[in-house]
C-alpha atoms as a PDB file:
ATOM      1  CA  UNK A   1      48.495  69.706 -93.488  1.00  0.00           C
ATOM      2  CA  UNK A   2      47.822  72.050 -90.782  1.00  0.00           C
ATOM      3  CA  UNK A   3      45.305  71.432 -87.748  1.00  0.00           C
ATOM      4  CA  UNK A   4      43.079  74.283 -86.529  1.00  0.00           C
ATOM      5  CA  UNK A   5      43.379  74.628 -82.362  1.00  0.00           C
ATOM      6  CA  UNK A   6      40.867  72.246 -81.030  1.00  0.00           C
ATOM      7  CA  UNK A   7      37.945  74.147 -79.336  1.00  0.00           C
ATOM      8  CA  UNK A   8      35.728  72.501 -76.936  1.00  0.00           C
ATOM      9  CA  UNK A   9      35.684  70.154 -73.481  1.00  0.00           C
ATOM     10  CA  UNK A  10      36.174  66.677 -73.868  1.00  0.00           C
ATOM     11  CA  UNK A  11      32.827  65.840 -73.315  1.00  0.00           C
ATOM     12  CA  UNK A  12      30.998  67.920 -76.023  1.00  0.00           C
ATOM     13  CA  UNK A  13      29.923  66.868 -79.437  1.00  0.00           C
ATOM     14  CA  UNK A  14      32.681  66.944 -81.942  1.00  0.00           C
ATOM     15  CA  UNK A  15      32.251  68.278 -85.266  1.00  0.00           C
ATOM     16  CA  UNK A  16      35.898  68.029 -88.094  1.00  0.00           C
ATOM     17  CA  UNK A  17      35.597  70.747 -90.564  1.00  0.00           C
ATOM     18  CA  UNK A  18      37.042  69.933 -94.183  1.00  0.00           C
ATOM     19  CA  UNK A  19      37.319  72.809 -96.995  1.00  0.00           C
ATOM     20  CA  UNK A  20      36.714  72.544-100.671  1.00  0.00           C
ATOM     21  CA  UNK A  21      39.533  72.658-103.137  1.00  0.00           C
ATOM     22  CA  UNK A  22      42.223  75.428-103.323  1.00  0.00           C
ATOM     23  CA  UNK A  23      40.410  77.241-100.097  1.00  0.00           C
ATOM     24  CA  UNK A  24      41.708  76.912 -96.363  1.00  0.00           C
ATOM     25  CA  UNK A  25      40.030  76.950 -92.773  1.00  0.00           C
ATOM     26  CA  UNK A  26      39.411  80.296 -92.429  1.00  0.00           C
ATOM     27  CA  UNK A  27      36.857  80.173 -95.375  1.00  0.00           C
ATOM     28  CA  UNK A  28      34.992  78.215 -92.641  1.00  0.00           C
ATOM     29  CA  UNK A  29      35.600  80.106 -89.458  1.00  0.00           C
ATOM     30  CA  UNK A  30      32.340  81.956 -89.303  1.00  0.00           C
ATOM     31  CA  UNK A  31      30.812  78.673 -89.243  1.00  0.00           C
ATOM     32  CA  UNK A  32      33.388  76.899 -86.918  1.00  0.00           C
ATOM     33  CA  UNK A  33      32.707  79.737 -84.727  1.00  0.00           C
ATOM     34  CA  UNK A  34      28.753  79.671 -84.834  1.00  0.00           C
ATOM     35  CA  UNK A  35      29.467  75.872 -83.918  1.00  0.00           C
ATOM     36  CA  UNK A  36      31.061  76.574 -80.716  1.00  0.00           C
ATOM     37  CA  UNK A  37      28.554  78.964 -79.601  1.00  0.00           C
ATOM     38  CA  UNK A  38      26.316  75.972 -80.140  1.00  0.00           C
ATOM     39  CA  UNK A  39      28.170  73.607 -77.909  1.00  0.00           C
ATOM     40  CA  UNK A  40      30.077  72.045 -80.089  1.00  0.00           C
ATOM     41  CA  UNK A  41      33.720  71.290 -79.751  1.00  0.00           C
ATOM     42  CA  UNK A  42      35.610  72.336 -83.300  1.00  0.00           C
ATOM     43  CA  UNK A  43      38.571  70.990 -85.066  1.00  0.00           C
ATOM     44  CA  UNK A  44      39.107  73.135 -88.300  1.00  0.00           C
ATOM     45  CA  UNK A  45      41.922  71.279 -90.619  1.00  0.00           C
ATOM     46  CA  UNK A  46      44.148  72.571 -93.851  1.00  0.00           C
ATOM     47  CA  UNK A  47      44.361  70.082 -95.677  1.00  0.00           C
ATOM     48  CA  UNK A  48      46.423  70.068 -99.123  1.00  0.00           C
ATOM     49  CA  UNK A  49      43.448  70.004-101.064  1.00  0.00           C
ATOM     50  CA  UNK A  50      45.467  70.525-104.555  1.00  0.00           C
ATOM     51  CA  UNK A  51      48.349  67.931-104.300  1.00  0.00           C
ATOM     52  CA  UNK A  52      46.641  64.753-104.473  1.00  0.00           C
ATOM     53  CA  UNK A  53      43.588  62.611-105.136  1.00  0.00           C
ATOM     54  CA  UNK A  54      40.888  62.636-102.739  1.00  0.00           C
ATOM     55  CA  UNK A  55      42.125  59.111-100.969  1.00  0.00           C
ATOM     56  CA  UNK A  56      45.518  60.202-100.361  1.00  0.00           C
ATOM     57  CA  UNK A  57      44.074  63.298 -99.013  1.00  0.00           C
ATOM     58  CA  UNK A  58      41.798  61.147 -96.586  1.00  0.00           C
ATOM     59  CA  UNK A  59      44.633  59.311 -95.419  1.00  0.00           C
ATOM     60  CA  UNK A  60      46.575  62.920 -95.010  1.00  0.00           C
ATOM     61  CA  UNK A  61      43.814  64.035 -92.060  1.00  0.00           C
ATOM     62  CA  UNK A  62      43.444  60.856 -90.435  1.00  0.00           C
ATOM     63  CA  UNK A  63      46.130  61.201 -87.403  1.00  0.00           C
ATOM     64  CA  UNK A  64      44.573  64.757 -86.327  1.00  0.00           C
ATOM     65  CA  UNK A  65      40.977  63.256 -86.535  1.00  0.00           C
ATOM     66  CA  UNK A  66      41.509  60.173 -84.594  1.00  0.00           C
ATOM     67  CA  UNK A  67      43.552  62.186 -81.661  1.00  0.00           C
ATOM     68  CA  UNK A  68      40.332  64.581 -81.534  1.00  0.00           C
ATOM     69  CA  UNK A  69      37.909  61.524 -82.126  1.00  0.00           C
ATOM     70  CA  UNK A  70      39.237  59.907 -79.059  1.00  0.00           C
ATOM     71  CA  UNK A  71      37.075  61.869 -76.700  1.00  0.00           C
ATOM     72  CA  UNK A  72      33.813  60.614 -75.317  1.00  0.00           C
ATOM     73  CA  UNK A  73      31.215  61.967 -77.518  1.00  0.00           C
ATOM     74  CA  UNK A  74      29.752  61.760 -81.187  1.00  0.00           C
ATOM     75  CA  UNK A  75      31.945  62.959 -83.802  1.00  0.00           C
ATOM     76  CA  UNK A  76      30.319  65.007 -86.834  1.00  0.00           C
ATOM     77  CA  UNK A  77      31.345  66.064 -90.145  1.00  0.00           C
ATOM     78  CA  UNK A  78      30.948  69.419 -91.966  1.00  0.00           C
ATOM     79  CA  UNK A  79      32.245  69.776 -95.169  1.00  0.00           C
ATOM     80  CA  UNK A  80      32.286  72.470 -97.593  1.00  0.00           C
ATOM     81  CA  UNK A  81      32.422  71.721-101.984  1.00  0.00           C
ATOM     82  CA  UNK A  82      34.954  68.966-102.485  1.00  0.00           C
ATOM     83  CA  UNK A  83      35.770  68.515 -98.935  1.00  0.00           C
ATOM     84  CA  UNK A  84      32.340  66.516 -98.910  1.00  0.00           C
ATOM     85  CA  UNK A  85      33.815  64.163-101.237  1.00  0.00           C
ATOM     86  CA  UNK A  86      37.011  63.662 -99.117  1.00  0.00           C
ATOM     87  CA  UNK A  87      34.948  63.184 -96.154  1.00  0.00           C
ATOM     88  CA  UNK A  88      33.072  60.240 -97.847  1.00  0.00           C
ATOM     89  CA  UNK A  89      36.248  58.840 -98.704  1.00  0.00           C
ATOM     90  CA  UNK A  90      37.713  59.336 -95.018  1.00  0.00           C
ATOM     91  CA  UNK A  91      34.823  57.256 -93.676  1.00  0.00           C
ATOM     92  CA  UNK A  92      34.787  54.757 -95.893  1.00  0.00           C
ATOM     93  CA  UNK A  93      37.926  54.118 -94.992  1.00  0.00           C
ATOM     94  CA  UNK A  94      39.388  55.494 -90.732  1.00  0.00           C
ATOM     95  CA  UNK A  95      35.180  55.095 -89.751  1.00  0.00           C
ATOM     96  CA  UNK A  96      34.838  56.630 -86.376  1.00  0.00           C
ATOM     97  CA  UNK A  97      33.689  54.643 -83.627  1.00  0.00           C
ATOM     98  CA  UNK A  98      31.126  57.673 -82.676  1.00  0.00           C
ATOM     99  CA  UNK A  99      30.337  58.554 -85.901  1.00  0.00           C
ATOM    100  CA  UNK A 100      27.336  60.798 -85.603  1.00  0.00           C
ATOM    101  CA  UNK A 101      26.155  63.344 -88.573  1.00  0.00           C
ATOM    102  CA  UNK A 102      27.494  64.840 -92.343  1.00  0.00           C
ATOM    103  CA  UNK A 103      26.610  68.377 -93.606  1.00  0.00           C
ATOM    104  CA  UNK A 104      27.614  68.479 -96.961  1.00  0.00           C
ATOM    105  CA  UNK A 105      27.329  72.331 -98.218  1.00  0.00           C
ATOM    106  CA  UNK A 106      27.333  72.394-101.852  1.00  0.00           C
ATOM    107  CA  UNK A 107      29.201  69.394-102.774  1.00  0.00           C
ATOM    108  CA  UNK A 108      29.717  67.726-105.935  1.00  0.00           C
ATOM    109  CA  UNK A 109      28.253  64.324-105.482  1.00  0.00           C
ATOM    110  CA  UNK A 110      27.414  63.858-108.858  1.00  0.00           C
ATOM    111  CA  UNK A 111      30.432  65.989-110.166  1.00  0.00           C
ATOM    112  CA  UNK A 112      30.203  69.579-111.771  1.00  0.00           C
ATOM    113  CA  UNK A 113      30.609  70.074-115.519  1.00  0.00           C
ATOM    114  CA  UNK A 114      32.578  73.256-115.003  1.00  0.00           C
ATOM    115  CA  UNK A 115      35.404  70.508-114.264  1.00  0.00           C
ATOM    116  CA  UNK A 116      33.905  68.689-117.432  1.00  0.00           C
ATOM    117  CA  UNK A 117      34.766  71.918-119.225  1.00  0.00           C
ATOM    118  CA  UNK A 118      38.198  72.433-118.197  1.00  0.00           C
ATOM    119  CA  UNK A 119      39.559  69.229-116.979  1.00  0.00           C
ATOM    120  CA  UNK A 120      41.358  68.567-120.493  1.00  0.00           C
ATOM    121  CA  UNK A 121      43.006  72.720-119.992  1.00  0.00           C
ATOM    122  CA  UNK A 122      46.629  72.583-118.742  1.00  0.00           C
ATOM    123  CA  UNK A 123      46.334  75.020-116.276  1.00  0.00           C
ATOM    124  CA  UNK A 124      43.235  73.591-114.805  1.00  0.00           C
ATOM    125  CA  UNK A 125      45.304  70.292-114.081  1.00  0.00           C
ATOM    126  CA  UNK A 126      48.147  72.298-112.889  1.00  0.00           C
ATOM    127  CA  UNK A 127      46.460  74.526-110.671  1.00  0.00           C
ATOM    128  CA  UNK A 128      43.829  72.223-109.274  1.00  0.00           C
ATOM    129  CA  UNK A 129      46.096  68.784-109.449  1.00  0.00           C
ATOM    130  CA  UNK A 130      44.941  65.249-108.969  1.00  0.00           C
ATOM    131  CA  UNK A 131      41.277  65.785-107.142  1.00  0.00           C
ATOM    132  CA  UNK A 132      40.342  68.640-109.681  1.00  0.00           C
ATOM    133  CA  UNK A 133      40.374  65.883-112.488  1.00  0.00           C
ATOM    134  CA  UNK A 134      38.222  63.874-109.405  1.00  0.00           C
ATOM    135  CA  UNK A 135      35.346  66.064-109.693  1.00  0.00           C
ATOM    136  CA  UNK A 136      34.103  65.731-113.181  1.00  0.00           C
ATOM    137  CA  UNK A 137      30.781  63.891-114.189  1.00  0.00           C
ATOM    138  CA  UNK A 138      31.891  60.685-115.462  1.00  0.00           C
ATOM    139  CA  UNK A 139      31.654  58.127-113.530  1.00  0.00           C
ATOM    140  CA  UNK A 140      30.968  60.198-110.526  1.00  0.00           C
ATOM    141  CA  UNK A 141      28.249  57.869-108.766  1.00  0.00           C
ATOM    142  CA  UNK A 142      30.432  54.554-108.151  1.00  0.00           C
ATOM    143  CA  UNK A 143      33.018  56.832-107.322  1.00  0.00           C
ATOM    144  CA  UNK A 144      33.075  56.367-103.481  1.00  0.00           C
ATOM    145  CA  UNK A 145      30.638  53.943-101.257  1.00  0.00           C
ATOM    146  CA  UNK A 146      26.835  54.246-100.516  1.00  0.00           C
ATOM    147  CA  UNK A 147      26.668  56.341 -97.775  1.00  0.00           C
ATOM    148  CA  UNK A 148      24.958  54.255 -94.504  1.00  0.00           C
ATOM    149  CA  UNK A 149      25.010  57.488 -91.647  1.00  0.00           C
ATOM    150  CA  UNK A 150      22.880  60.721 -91.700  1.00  0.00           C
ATOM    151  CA  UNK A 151      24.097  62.691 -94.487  1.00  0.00           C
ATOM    152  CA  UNK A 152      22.207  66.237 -94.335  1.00  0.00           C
ATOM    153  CA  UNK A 153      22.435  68.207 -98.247  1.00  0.00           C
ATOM    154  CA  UNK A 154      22.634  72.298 -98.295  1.00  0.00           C
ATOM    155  CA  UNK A 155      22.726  72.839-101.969  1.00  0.00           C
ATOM    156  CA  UNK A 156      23.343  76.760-103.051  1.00  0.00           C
ATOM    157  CA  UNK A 157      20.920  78.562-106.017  1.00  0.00           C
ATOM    158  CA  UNK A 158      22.729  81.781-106.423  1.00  0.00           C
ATOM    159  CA  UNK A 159      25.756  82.248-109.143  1.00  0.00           C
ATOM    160  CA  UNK A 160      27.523  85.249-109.431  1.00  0.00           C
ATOM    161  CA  UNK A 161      29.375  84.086-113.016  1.00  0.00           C
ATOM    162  CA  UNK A 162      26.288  84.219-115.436  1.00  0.00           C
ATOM    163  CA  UNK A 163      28.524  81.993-118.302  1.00  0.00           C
ATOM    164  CA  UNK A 164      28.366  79.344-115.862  1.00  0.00           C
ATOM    165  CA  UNK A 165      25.472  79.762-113.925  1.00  0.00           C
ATOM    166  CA  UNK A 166      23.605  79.985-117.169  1.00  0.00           C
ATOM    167  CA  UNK A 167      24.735  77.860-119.784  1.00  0.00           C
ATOM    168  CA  UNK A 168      27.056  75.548-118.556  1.00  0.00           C
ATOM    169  CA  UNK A 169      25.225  73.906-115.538  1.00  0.00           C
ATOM    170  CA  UNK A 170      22.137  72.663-114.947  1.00  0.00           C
ATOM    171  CA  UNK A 171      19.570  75.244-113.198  1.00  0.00           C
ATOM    172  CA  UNK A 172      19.436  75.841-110.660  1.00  0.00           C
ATOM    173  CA  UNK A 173      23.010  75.965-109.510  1.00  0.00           C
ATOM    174  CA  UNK A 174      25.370  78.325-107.362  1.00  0.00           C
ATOM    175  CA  UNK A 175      27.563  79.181-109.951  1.00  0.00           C
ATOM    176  CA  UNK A 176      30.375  75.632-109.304  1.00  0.00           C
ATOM    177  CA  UNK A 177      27.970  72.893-108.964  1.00  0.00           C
ATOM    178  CA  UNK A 178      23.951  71.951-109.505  1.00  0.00           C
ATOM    179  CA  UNK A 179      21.304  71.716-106.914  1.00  0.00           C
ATOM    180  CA  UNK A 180      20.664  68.074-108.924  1.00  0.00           C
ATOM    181  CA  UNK A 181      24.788  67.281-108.534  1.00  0.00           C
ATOM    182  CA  UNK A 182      25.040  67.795-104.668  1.00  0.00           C
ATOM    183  CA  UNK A 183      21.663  65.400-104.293  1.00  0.00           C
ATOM    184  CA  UNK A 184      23.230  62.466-102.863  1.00  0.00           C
ATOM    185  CA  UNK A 185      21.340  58.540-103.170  1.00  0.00           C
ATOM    186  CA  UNK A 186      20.406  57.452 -98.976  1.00  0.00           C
ATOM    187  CA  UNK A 187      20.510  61.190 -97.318  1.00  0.00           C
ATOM    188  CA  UNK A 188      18.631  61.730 -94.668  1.00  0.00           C
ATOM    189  CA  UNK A 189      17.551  65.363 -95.684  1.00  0.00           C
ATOM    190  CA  UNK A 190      18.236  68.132 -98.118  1.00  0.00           C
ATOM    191  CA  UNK A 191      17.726  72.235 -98.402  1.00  0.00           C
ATOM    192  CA  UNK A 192      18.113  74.858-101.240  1.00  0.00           C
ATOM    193  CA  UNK A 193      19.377  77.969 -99.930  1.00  0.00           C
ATOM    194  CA  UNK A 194      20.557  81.432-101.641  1.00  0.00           C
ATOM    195  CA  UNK A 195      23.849  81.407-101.861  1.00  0.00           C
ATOM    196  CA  UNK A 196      26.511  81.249-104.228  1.00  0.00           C
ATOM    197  CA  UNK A 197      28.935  78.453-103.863  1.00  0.00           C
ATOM    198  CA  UNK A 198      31.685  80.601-102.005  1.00  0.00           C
ATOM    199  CA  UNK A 199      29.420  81.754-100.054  1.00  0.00           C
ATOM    200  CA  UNK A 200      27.796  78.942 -98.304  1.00  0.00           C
ATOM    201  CA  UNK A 201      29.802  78.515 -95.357  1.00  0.00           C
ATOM    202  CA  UNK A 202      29.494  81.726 -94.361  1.00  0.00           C
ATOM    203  CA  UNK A 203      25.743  82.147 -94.895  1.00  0.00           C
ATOM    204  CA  UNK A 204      23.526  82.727 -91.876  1.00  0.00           C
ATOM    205  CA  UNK A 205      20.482  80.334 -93.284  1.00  0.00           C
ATOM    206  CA  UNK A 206      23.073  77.709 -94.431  1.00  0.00           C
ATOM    207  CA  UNK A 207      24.839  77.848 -91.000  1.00  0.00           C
ATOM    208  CA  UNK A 208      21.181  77.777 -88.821  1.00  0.00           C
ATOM    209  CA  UNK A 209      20.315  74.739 -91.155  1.00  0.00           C
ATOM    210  CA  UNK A 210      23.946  72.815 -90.309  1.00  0.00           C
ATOM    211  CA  UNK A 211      23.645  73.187 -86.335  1.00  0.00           C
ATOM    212  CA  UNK A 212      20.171  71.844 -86.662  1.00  0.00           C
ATOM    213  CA  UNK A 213      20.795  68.975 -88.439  1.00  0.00           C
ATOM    214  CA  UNK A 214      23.715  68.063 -86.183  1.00  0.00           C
ATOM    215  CA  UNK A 215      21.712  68.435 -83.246  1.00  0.00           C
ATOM    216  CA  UNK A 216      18.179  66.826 -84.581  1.00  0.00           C
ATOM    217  CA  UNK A 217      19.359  64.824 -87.828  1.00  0.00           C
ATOM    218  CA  UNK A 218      16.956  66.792 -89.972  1.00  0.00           C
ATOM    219  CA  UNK A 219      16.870  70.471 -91.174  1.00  0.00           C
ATOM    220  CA  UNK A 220      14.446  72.810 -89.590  1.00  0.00           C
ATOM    221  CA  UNK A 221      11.102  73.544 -91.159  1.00  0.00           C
ATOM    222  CA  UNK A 222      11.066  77.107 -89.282  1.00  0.00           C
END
């Protein structure tokens, strides 16, 4: 695991940023770096998203997080695709003190059947390891606890593969997971945007929508 520099005095709003599977932190730099313009102090983690299941992986970021969670301010999540799941897991397990707010950005809460489809293929297990077979459909709801903090939802409704997008999940979806599969039971607040899954993080609506919600709990109606 590798730790993004830590951006930000001591004194400002934290937010950790966790990546989906098989990407890195640079797939959310645009929006670490909108974050800092906002006042918020940044810590941007690798994480080895492909090597093990989603617990272990919670347990992997937990001495970087506590060593930037020790300052005096609320400490916010913002996740992108699986990384929402191994946030849940992280809380439900190394809670912050100053917990403050989640952004989820197209994560599968309720799994994606495009791991349905391929979770029995060899090279899907290879490639993706342990969490991949995590992020199926089955039994996706009990999966981790009830969420009790201010979970904001940015769900994506743009797909660039039409096979997928089309016929193999629900509509609408951006192209990885459903607008219904990253709903997620006690959120505080939830927005569709146009984006395809990829291309959340670094969407300009998506990232106006995540700094509001960490700084007012809801999404703007602007």
């Amino acid at each position: 695991m590798r730790e993004a520099p830590e951006m930000g005095g001591a004194r400002c709003p934290g937010v950790v940023l966790l990546h989906g599977i098989a990407r890195g932190s640079s797939s959310l730099k645009r929006l670490e770096q909108a974050l800092q313009v906002a006042g918020f102090a940044t810590l941007n983690i690798d994480y080895a998203s492909r090597k093990k299941p989603i617990a272990a992986l919670a347990d992997d970021i937990h001495p970087a997080i506590a060593r930037f969670a020790e300052r005096e301010a609320p400490l916010h999540f913002v996740a992108h695709s699986m990384g929402g799941l191994v946030t849940r897991a992280y809380i439900a397990k190394h809670r912050p003190d100053r917990l403050g707010g989640v952004v989820m950005l197209g994560t599968p809460n309720g799994g994606s059947e495009i791991a349905d489809l391929l979770s029995e293929a060899r090279l899907y297990r290879a490639f993706y390891g342990p969490a991949g077979l995590e992020l199926t459909t089955a039994n996706r709801s009990d999966a981790l606890p009830v969420v009790d903090y201010p979970v904001g939802v940015i769900a994506g409704s743009r797909f660039i593969d039409p096979v997928a997008g089309l016929f193999v999940l629900p509509q609408p979806n951006d192209g990885r997971v459903s607008v219904q599969s990253a709903m997620l039971s006690g959120m505080a607040d939830h927005i569709v945007v146009n984006a395809s899954h990829t291309g959340l993080p670094r969407h300009g609506v998506a990232i106006t929508q995540t700094i509001a919600f960490l700084q007012h709990g809801r999404f703007s109606l602007a």
